[in-house]
C-alpha atoms as a PDB file:
ATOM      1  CA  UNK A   1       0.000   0.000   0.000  1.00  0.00           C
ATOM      2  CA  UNK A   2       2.751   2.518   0.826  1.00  0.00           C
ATOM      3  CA  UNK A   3       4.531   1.369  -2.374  1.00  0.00           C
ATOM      4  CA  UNK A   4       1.851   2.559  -4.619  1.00  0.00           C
ATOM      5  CA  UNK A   5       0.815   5.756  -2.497  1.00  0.00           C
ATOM      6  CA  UNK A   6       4.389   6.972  -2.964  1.00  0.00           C
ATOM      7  CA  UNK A   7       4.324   6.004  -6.800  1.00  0.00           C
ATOM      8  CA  UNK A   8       1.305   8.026  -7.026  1.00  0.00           C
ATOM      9  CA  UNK A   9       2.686  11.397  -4.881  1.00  0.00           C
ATOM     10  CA  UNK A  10       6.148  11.294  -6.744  1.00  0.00           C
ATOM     11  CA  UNK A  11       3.556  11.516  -9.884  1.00  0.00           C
ATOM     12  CA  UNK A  12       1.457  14.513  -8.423  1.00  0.00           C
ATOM     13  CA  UNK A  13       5.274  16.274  -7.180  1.00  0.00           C
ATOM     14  CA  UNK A  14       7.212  15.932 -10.715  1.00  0.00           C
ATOM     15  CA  UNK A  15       3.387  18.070 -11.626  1.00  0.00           C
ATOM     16  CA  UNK A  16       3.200  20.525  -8.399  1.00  0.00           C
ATOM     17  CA  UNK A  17       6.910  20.715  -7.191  1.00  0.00           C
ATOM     18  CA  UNK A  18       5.994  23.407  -5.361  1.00  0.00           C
ATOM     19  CA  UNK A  19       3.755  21.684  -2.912  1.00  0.00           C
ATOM     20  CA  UNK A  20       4.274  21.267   0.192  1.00  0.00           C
ATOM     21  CA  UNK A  21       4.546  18.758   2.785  1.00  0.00           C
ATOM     22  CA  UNK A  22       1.718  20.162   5.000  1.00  0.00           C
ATOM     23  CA  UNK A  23      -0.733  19.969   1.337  1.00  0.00           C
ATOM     24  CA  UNK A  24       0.814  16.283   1.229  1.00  0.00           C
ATOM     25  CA  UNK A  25      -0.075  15.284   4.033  1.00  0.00           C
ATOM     26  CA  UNK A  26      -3.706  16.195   3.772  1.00  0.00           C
ATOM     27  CA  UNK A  27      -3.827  14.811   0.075  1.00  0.00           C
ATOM     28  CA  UNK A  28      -2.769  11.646   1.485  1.00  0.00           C
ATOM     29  CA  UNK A  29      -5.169  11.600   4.538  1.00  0.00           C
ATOM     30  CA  UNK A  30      -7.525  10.806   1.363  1.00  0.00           C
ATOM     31  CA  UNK A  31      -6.307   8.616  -0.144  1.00  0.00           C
ATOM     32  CA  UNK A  32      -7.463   4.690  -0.653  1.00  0.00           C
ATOM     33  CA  UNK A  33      -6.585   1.781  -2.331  1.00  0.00           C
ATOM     34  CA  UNK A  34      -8.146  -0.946  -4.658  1.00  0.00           C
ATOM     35  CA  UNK A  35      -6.524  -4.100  -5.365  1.00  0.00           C
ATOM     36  CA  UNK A  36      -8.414  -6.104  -8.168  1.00  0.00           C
ATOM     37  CA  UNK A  37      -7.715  -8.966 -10.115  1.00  0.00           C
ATOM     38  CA  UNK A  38      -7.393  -9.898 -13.574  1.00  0.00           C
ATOM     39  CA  UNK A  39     -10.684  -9.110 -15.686  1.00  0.00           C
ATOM     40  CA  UNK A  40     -12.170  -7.907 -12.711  1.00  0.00           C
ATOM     41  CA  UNK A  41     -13.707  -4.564 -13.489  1.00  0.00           C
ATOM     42  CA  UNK A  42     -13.173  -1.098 -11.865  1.00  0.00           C
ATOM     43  CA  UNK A  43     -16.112   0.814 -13.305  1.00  0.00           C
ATOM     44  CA  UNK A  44     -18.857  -0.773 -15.129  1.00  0.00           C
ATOM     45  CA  UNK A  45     -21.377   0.127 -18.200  1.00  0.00           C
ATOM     46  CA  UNK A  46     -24.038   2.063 -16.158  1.00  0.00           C
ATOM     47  CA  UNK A  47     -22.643   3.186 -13.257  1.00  0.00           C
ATOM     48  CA  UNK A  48     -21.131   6.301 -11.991  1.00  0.00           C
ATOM     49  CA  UNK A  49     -17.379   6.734 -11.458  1.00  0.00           C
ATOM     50  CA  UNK A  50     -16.922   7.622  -7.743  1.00  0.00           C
ATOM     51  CA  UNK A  51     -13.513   7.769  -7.575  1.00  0.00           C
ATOM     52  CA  UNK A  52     -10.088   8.845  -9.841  1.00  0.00           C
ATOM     53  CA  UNK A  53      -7.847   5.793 -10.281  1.00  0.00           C
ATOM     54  CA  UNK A  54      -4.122   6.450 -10.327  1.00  0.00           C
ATOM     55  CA  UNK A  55      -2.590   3.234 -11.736  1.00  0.00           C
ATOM     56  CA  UNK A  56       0.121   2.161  -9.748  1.00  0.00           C
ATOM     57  CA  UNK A  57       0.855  -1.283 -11.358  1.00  0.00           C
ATOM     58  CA  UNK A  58      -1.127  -3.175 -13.980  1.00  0.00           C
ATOM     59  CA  UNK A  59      -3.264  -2.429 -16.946  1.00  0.00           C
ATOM     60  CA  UNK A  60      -6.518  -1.738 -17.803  1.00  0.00           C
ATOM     61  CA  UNK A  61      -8.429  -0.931 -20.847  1.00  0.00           C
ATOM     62  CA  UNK A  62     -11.714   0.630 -21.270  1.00  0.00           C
ATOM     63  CA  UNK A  63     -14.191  -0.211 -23.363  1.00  0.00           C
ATOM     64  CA  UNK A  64     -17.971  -0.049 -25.054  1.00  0.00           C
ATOM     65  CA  UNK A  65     -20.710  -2.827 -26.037  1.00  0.00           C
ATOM     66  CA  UNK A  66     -21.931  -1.359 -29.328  1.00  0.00           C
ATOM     67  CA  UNK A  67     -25.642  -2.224 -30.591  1.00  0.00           C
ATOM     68  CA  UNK A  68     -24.814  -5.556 -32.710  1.00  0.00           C
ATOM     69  CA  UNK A  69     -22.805  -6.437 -28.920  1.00  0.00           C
ATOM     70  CA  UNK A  70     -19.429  -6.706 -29.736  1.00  0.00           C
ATOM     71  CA  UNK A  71     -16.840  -4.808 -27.285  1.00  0.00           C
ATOM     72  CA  UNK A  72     -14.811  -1.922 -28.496  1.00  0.00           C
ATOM     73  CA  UNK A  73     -12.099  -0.876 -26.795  1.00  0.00           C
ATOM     74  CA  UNK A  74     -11.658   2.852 -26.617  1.00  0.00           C
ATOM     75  CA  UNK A  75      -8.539   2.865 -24.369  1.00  0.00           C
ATOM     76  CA  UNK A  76      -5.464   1.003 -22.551  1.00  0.00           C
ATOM     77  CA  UNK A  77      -4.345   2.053 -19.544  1.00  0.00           C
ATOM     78  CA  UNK A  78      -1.313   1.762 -17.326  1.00  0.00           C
ATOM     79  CA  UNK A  79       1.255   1.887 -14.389  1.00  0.00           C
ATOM     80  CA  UNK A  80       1.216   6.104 -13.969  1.00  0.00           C
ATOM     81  CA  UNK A  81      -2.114   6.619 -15.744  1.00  0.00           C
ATOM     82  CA  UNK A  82      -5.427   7.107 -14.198  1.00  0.00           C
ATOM     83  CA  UNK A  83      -8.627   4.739 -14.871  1.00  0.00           C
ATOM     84  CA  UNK A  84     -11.413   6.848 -15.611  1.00  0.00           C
ATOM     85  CA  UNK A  85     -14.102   8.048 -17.427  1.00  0.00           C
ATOM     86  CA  UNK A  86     -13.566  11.228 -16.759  1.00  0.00           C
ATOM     87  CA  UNK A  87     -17.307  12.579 -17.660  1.00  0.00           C
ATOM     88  CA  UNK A  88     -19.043  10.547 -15.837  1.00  0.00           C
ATOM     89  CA  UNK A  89     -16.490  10.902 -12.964  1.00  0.00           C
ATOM     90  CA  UNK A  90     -17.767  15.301 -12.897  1.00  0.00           C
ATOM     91  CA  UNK A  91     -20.661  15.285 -13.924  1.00  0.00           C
ATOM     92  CA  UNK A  92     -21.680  12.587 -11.858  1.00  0.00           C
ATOM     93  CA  UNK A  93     -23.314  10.490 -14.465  1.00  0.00           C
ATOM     94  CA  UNK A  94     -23.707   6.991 -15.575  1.00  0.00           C
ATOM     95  CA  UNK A  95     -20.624   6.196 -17.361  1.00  0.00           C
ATOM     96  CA  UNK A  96     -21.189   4.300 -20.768  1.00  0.00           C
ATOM     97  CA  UNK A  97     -18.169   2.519 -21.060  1.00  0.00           C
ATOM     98  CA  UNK A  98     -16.293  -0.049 -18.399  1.00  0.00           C
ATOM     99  CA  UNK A  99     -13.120  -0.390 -17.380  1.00  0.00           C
ATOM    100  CA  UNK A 100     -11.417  -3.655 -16.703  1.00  0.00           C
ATOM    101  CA  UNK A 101      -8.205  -5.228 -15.866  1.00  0.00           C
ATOM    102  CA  UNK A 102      -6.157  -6.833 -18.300  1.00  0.00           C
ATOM    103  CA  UNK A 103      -3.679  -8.243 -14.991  1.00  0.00           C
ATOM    104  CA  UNK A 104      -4.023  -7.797 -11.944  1.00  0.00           C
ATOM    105  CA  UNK A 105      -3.638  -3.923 -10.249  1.00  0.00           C
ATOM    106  CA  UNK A 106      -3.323  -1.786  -7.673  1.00  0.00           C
ATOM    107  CA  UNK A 107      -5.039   1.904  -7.935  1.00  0.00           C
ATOM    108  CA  UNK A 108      -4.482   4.766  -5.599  1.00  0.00           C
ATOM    109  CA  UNK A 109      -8.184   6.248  -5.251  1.00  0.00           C
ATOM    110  CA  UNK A 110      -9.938   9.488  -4.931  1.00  0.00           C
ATOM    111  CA  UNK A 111     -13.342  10.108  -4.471  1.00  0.00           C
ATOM    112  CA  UNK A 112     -14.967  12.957  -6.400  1.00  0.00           C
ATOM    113  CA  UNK A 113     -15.892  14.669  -2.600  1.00  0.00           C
ATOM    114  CA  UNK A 114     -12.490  14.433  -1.632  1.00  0.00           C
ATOM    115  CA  UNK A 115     -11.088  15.767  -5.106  1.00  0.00           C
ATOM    116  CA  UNK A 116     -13.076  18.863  -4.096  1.00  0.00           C
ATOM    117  CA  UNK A 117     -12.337  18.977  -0.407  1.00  0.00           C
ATOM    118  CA  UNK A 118      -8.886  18.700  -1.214  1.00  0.00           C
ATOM    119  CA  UNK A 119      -9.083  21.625  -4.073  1.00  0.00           C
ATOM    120  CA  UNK A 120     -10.909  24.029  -1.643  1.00  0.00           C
ATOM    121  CA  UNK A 121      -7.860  23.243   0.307  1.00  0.00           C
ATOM    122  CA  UNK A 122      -5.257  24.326  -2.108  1.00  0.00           C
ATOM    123  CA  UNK A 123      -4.670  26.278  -5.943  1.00  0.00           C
ATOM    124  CA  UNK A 124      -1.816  24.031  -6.159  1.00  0.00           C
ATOM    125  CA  UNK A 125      -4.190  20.848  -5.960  1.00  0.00           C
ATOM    126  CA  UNK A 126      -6.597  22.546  -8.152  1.00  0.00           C
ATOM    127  CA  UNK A 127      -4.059  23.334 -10.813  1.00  0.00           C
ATOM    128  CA  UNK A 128      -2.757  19.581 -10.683  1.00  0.00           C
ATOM    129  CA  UNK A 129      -6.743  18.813 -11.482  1.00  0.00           C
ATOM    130  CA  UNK A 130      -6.383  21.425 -14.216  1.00  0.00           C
ATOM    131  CA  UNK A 131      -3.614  19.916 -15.843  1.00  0.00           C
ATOM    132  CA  UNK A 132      -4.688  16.511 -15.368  1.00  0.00           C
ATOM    133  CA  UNK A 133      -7.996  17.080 -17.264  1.00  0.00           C
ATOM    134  CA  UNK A 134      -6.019  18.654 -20.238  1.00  0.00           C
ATOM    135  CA  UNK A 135      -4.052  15.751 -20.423  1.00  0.00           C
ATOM    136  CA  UNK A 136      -7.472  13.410 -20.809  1.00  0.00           C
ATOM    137  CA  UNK A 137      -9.069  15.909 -22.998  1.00  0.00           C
ATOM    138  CA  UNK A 138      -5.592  15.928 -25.663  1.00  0.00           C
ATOM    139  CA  UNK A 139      -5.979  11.993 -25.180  1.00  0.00           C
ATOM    140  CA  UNK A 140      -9.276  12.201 -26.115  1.00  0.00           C
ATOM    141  CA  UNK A 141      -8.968  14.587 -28.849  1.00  0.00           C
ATOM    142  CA  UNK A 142      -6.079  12.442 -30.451  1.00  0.00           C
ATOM    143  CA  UNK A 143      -8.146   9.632 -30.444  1.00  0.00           C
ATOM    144  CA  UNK A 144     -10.772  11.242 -32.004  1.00  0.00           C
ATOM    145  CA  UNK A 145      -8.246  12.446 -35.142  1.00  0.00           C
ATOM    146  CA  UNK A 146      -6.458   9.183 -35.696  1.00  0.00           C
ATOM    147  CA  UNK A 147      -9.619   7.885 -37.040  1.00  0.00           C
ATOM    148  CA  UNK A 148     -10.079  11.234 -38.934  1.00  0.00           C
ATOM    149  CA  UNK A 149      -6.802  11.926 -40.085  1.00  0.00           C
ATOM    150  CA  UNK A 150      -4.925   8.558 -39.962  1.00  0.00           C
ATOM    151  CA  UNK A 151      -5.601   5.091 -42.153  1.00  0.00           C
ATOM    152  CA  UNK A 152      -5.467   1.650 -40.071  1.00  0.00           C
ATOM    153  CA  UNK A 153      -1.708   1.307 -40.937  1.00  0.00           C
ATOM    154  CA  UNK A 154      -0.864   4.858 -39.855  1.00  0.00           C
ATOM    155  CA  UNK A 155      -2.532   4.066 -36.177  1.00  0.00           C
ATOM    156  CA  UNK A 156      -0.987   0.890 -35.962  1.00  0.00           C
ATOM    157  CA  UNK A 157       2.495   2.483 -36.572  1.00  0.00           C
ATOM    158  CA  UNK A 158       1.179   5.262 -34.070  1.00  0.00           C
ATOM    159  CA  UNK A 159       0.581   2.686 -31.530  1.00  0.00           C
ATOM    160  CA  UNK A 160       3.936   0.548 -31.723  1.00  0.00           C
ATOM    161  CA  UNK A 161       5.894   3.715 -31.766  1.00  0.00           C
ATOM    162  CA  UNK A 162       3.556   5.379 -28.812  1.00  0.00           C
ATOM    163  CA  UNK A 163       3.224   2.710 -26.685  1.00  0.00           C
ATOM    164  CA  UNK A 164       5.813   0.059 -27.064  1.00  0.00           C
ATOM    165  CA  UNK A 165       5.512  -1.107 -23.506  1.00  0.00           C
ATOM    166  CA  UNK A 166       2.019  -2.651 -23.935  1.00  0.00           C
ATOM    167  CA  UNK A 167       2.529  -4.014 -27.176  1.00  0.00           C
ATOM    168  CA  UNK A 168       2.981  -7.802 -25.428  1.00  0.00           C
ATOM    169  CA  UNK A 169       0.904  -6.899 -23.075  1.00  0.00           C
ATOM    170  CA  UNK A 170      -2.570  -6.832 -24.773  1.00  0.00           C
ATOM    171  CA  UNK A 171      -3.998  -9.550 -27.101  1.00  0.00           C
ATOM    172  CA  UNK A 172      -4.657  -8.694 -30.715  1.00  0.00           C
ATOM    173  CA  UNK A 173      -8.284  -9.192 -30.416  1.00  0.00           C
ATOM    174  CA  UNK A 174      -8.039  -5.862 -28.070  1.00  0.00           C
ATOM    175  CA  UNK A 175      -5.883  -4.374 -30.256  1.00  0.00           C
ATOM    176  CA  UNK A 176      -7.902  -5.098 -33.234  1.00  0.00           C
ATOM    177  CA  UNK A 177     -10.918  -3.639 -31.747  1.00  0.00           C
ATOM    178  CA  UNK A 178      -8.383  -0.268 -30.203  1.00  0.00           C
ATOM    179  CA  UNK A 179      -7.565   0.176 -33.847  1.00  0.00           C
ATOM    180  CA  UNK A 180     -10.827   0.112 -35.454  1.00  0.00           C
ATOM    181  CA  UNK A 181      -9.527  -2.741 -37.650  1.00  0.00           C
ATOM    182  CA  UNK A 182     -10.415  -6.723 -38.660  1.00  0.00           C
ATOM    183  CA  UNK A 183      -7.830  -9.281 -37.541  1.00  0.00           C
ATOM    184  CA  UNK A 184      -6.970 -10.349 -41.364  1.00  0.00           C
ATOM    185  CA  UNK A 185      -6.548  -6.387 -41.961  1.00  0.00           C
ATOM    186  CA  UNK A 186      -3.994  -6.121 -38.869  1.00  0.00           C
ATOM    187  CA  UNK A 187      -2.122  -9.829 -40.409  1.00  0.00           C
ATOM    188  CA  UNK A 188      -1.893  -7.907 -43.754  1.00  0.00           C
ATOM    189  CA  UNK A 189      -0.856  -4.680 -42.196  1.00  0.00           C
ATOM    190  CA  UNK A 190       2.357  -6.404 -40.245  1.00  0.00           C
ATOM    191  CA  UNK A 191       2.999  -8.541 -43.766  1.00  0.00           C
ATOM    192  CA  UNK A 192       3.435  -5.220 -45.612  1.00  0.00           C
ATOM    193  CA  UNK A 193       5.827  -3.725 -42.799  1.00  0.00           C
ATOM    194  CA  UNK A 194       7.772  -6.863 -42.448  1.00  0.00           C
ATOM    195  CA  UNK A 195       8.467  -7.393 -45.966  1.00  0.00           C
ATOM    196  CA  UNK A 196       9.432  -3.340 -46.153  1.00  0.00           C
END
């Protein structure tokens, strides 16, 4: 438990260097942890987020049933990265997607009435928030133009260049359905790059 609460505040200091240990110490006075196992889920299709989850070892991805009910997988998730949905985590609303664990993992937790408590309590927590939130919103806006801008090659290129370390780690069904793509399109892609 320490070992992930100090993974998580060395995170939040290489932000906010300039907080102090008297803002730390609160910050961690709300802090919790969540140990789940593989496939176990930490937010599910439906319900609302109730707290942030820093990632302090594992991986998660987060995905969507769409109407003919095959899972699409919007997201992959891990150590040093939070597990959220961040809308429904604000505006305290039923979150369409779920998040589940690809191993098992440990998250450092936040509730959303701590979050605030703890922003009340300092502009240098509430600029970490600030800063954290444009990091999911450039995330989410990247997404959004890979499938705009970028051809099924170009984001699988984008995604073994961008996130090497969980290359091995997810299966290429996951993948497949991350990259918008059919497995016999993905075979075909790597055929053309290893023959380049």
């Amino acid at each position: 438990m320490v070992a992930a609460v100090n993974i998580y505040l060395e995170s939040v200091k290489a932000i906010c260097p300039e907080l102090t240990d008297d803002e730390f110490a609160l910050f961690v006075s709300k802090l919790t942890i969540k140990e789940l196992k593989k496939k176990e889920f930490f937010l599910e299709t439906g319900k609302i987020q109730k707290a942030l989850g820093f990632i302090a070892n594992g991986l998660v991805r987060s995905f969507y049933i769409d109407d003919e009910g095959n899972e699409r997988t919007v997201g992959f998730y891990a150590e040093s990265d939070y597990a959220t949905h961040y809308h429904s985590f604000i505006a305290r609303q039923p979150s369409r997607y779920s998040i589940q664990c690809l191993e098992p993992a440990t998250f450092v937790c936040l509730s959303f009435d701590d979050l605030q408590w703890i922003y009340r309590q300092s502009p240098q927590f509430e600029r970490y928030g600030r800063l954290i939130a444009e990091e999911v919103l450039k995330r989410q806006q990247a997404r959004i133009e890979s499938f705009i801008f970028q051809t099924s090659e170009e984001r699988y290129l984008d995604f073994s260049r961008n996130k090497k370390s969980l290359f091995n780690r997810v299966s290429l069904s996951h993948l497949c359905s991350y990259l918008g793509i059919e497995r016999q399109s993905l075979t075909r892609i790597r055929q053309k790059l290893a023959h380049q």
